[in-house]
Protein backbone atom coordinates (compact mmCIF):
# COMPACT_ATOMS: atom_id res chain seq x y z
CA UNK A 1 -7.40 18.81 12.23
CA UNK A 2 -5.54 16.14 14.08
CA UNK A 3 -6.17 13.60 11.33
CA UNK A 4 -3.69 15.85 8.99
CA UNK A 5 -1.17 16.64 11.85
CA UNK A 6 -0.87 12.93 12.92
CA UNK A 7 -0.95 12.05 8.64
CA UNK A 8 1.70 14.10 8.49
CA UNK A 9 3.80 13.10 10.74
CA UNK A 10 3.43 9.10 10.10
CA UNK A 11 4.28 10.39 6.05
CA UNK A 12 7.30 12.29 7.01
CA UNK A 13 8.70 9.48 9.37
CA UNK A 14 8.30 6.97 6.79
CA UNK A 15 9.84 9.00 3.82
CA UNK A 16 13.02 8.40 6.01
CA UNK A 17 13.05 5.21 5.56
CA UNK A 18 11.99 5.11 1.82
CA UNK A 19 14.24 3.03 0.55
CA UNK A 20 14.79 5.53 -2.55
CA UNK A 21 18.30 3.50 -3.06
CA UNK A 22 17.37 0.41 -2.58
CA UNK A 23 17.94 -2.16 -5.17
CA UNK A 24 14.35 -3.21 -8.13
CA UNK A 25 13.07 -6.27 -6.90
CA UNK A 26 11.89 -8.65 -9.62
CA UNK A 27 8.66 -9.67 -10.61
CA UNK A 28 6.19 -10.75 -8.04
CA UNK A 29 4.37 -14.13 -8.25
CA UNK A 30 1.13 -15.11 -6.77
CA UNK A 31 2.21 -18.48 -5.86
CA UNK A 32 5.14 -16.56 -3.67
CA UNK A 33 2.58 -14.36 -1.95
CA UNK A 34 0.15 -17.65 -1.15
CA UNK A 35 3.31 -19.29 0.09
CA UNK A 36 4.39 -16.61 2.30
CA UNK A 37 0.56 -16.45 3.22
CA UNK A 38 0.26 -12.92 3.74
CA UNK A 39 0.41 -10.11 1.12
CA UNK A 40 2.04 -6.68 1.79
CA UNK A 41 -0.07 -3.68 0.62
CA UNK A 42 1.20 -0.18 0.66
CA UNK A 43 -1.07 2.87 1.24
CA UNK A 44 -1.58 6.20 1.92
CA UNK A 45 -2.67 7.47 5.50
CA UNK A 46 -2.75 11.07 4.73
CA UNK A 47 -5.44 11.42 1.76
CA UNK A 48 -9.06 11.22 3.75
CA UNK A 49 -11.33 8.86 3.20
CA UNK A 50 -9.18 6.45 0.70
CA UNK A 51 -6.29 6.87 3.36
CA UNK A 52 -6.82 7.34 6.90
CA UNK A 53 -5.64 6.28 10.37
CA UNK A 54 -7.79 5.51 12.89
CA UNK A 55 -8.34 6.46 16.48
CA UNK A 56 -6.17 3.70 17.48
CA UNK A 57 -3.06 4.33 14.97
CA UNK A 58 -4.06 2.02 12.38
CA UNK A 59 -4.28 2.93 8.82
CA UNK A 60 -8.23 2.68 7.57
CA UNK A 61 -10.31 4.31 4.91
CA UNK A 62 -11.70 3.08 1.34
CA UNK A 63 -8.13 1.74 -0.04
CA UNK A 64 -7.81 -0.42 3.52
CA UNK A 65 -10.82 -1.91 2.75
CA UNK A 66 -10.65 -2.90 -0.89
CA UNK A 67 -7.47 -4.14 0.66
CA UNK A 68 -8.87 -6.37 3.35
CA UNK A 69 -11.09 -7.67 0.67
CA UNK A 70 -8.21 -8.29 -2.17
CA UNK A 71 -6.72 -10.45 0.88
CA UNK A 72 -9.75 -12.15 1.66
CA UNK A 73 -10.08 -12.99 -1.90
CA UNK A 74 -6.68 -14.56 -2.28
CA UNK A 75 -6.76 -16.26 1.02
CA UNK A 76 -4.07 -14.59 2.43
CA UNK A 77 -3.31 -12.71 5.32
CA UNK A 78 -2.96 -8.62 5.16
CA UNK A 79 -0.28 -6.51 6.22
CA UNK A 80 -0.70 -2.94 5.66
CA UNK A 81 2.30 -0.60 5.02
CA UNK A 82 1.42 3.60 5.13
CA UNK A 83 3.61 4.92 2.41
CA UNK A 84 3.41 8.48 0.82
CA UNK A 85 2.56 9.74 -2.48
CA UNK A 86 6.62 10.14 -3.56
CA UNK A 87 7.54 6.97 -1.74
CA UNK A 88 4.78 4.76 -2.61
CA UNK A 89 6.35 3.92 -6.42
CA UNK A 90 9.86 2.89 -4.48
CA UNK A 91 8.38 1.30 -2.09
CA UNK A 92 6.71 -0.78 -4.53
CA UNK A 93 9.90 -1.57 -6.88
CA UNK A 94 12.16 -2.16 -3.87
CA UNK A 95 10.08 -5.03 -2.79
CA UNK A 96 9.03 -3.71 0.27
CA UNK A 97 5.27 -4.08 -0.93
CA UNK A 98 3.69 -6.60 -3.39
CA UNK A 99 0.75 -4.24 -4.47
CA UNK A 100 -0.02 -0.90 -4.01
CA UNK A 101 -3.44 0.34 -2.91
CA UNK A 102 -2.46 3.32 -2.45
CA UNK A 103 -4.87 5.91 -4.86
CA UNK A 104 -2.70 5.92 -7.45
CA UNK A 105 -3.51 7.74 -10.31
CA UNK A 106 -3.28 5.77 -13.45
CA UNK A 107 -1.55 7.26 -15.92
CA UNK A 108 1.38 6.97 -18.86
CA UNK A 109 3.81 7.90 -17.14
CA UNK A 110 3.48 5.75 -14.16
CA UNK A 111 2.18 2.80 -16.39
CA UNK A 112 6.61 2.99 -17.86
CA UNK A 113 7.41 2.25 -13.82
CA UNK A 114 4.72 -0.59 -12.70
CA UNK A 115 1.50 -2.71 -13.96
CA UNK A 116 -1.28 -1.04 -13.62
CA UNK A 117 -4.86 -2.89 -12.64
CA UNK A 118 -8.43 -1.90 -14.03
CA UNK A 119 -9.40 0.74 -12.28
CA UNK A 120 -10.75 0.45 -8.60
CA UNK A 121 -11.65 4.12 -7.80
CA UNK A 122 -11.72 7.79 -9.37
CA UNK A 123 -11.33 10.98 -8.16
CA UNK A 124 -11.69 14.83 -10.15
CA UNK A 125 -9.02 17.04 -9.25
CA UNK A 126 -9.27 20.84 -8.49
CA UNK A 127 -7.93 24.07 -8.15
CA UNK A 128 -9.00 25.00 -5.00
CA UNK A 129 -8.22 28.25 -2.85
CA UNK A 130 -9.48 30.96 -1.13
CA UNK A 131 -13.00 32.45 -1.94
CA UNK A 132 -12.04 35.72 -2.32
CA UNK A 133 -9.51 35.13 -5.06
CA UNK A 134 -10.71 34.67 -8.65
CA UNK A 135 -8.79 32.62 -10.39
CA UNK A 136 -11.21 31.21 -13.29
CA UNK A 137 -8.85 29.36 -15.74
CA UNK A 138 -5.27 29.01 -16.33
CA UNK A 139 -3.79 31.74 -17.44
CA UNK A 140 -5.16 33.13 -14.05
CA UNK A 141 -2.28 31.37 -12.03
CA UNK A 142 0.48 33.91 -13.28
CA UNK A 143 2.17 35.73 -10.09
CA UNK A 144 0.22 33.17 -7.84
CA UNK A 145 1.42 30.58 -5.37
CA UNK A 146 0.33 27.22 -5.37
CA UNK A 147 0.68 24.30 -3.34
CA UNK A 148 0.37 20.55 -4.40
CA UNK A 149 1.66 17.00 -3.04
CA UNK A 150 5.01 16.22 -4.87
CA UNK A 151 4.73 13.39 -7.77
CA UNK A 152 0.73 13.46 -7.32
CA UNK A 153 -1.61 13.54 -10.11
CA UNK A 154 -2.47 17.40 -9.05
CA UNK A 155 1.65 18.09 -9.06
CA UNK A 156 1.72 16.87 -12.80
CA UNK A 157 -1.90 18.59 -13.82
CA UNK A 158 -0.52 22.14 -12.23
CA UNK A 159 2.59 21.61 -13.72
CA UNK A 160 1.59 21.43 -16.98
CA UNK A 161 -0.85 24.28 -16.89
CA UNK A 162 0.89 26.82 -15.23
CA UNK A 163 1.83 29.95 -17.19
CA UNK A 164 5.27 31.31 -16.76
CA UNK A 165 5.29 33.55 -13.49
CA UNK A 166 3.33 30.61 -11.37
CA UNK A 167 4.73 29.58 -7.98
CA UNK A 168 4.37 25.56 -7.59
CA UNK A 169 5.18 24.93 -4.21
CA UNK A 170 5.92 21.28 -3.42
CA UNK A 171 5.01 19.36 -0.10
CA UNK A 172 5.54 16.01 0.75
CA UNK A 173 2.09 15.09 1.05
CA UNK A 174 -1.83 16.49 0.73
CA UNK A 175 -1.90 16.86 4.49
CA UNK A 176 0.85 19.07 4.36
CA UNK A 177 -0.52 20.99 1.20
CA UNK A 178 -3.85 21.44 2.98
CA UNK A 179 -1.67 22.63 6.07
CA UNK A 180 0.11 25.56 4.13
CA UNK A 181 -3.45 26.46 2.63
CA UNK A 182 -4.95 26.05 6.12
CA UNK A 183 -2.17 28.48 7.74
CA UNK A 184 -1.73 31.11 4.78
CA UNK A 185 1.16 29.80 3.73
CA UNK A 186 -0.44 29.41 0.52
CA UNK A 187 -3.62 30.70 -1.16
CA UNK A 188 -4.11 27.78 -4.07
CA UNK A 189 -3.65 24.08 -3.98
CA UNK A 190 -4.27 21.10 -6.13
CA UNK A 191 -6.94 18.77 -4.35
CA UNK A 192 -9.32 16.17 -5.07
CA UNK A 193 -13.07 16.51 -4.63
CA UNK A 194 -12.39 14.35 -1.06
CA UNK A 195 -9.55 16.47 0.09
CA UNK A 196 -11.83 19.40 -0.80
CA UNK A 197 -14.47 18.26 1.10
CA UNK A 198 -12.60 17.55 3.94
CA UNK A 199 -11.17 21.35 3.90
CA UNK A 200 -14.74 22.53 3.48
CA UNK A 201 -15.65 20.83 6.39
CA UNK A 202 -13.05 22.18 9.25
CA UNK A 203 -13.50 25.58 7.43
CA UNK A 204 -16.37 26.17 5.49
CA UNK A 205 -17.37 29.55 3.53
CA UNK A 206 -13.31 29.81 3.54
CA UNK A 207 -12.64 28.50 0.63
CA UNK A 208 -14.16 27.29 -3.28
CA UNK A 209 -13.06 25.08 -6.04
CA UNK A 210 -12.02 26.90 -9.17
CA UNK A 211 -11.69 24.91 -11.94
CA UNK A 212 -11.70 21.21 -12.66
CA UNK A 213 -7.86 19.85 -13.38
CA UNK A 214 -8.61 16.01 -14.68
CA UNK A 215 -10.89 12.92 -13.86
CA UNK A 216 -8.34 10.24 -12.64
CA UNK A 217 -8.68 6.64 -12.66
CA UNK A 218 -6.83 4.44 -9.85
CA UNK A 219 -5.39 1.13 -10.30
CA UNK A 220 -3.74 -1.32 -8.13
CA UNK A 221 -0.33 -1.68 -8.97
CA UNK A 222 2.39 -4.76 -8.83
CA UNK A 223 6.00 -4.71 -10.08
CA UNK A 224 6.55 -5.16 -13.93
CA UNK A 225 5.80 -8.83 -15.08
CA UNK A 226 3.73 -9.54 -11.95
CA UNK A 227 1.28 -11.19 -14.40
CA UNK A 228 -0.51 -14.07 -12.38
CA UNK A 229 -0.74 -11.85 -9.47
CA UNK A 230 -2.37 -8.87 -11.71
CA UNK A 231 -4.32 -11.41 -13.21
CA UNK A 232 -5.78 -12.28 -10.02
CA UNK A 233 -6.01 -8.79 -8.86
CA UNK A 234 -8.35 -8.03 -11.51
CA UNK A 235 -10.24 -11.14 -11.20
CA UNK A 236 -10.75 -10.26 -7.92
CA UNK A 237 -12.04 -6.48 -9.17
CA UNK A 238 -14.19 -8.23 -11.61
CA UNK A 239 -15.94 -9.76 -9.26
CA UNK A 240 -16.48 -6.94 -6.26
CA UNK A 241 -17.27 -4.96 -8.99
CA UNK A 242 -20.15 -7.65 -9.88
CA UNK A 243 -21.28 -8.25 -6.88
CA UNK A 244 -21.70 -4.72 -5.13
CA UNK A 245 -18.74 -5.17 -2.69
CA UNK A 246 -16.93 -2.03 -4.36
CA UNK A 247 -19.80 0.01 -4.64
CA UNK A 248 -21.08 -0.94 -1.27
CA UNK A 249 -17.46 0.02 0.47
CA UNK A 250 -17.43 3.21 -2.00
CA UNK A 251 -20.83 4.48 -0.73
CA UNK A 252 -19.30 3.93 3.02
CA UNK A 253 -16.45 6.16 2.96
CA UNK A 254 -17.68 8.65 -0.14
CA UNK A 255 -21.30 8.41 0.70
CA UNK A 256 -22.21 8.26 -3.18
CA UNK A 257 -22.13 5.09 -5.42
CA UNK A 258 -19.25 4.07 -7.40
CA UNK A 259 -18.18 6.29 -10.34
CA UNK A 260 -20.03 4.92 -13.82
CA UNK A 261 -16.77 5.44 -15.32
CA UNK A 262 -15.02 3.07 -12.61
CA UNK A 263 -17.95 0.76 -12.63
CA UNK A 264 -18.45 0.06 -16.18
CA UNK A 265 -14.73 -0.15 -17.14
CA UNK A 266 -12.17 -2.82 -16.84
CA UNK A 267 -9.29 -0.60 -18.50
């Protein structure tokens, strides 16, 4: 349980200094980041094993190593930056990041705010809750509470199911959802099949998954007419993809091999 509390509070500390105001940045070139020589990635800590922090503070997980390998590839140095699942967008169009690696789902909506990269992991979302409540499809969420991370993939998925009569309750972040499902505060969130299995593991024969909400593709993103630097993003993908480095960092931190629909795709 401490991995949530301490994702939690790193996620709520750095949503105060979001930046929500601040100013778009402009495009972002690669020759600026090789110049610099060190590129800024944001991420998530709170969203187990993508985003983690380890035992000494530092943000780890699946994303911090495709990371670590992006920079490798471009010959740069790394700087990670934890952001959260509303701030991670901002952060991003501020300037305050160059790319984010962050598990972001890619998707229409988000592809009219930044560029989106082939994909570099997928997830399935759930409905996920307590065992003893049957909730088989839809329609099954009237007069229920629910509980999802605000602006995430499960926030727009719930959304756009939910009968009239559902309560969507908002948090800042999946450690926070999983916290209100943990402590009663809710009996339903919105989860991937890694936030599910982390749940299942601090509390198992508590809980069950539903119904399936969407498969989700995630893409590294830049800032609008970032071009060179996607292009070399995806190069980069190309290649890990290729040569195993993905898959090998995907069966680390998921224990399974990389999705066939990640694998196989460059779109």
């Amino acid at each position: 349980m401490n991995i949530f509390r301490k994702a939690a509070a790193l996620a709520t500390a750095a949503a105060l200094f979001a930046g929500f105001g601040a100013a778009s940045a402009g495009a972002q070139t690669l020759e600026a980041v090789k110049s610099r020589g060190t590129i800024n990635v944001g991420m998530l800590v709170d969203f187990p094993p993508f985003g983690i922090l380890d035992t000494s503070g530092q943000p780890d997980g699946y994303d911090a190593d495709v990371a670590k390998l992006l920079a490798k590839d471009l010959g740069v140095e790394l700087k990670l930056v934890p952001v959260t699942g509303p701030n991670r967008i901002p952060y991003l169009l501020s300037g305050q990041v160059d790319v984010l690696v962050a598990s972001l789902g890619i998707t229409e909506e988000r592809a009219k705010q930044v560029d989106f990269s082939q994909p570099y992991a997928g997830i399935e979302i759930f409905l996920f809750g307590e065992n003893d409540m049957d909730v088989p499809d839809a329609a099954a969420l009237a007069g229920k509470s629910v509980g999802v991370a605000r602006a995430s993939t499960q926030d727009t998925a719930i959304t756009k199911i939910a009968p009239e009569g559902t309560n969507i309750q908002r948090f800042d972040d999946d450690a926070s959802a999983v916290q209100a499902l943990l402590s009663g505060q809710v009996p339903l969130i919105g989860a991937s099949n890694t936030v599910v299995a982390q749940v299942e593991a601090v509390r198992p024969d508590t809980y069950d998954t539903k119904f399936s909400l969407s498969q989700q593709k995630q893409g590294i993103a830049t800032r609008p007419g970032s071009t060179d630097l996607m292009a070399a993003v995806n190069d980069f993908l190309t290649k890990a993809k290729q040569d195993g480095a993905l898959n090998e960092l995907h069966q680390k931190w998921l224990d399974a091999p990389l999705p066939e629909f990640i694998a196989n795709t460059k779109n």
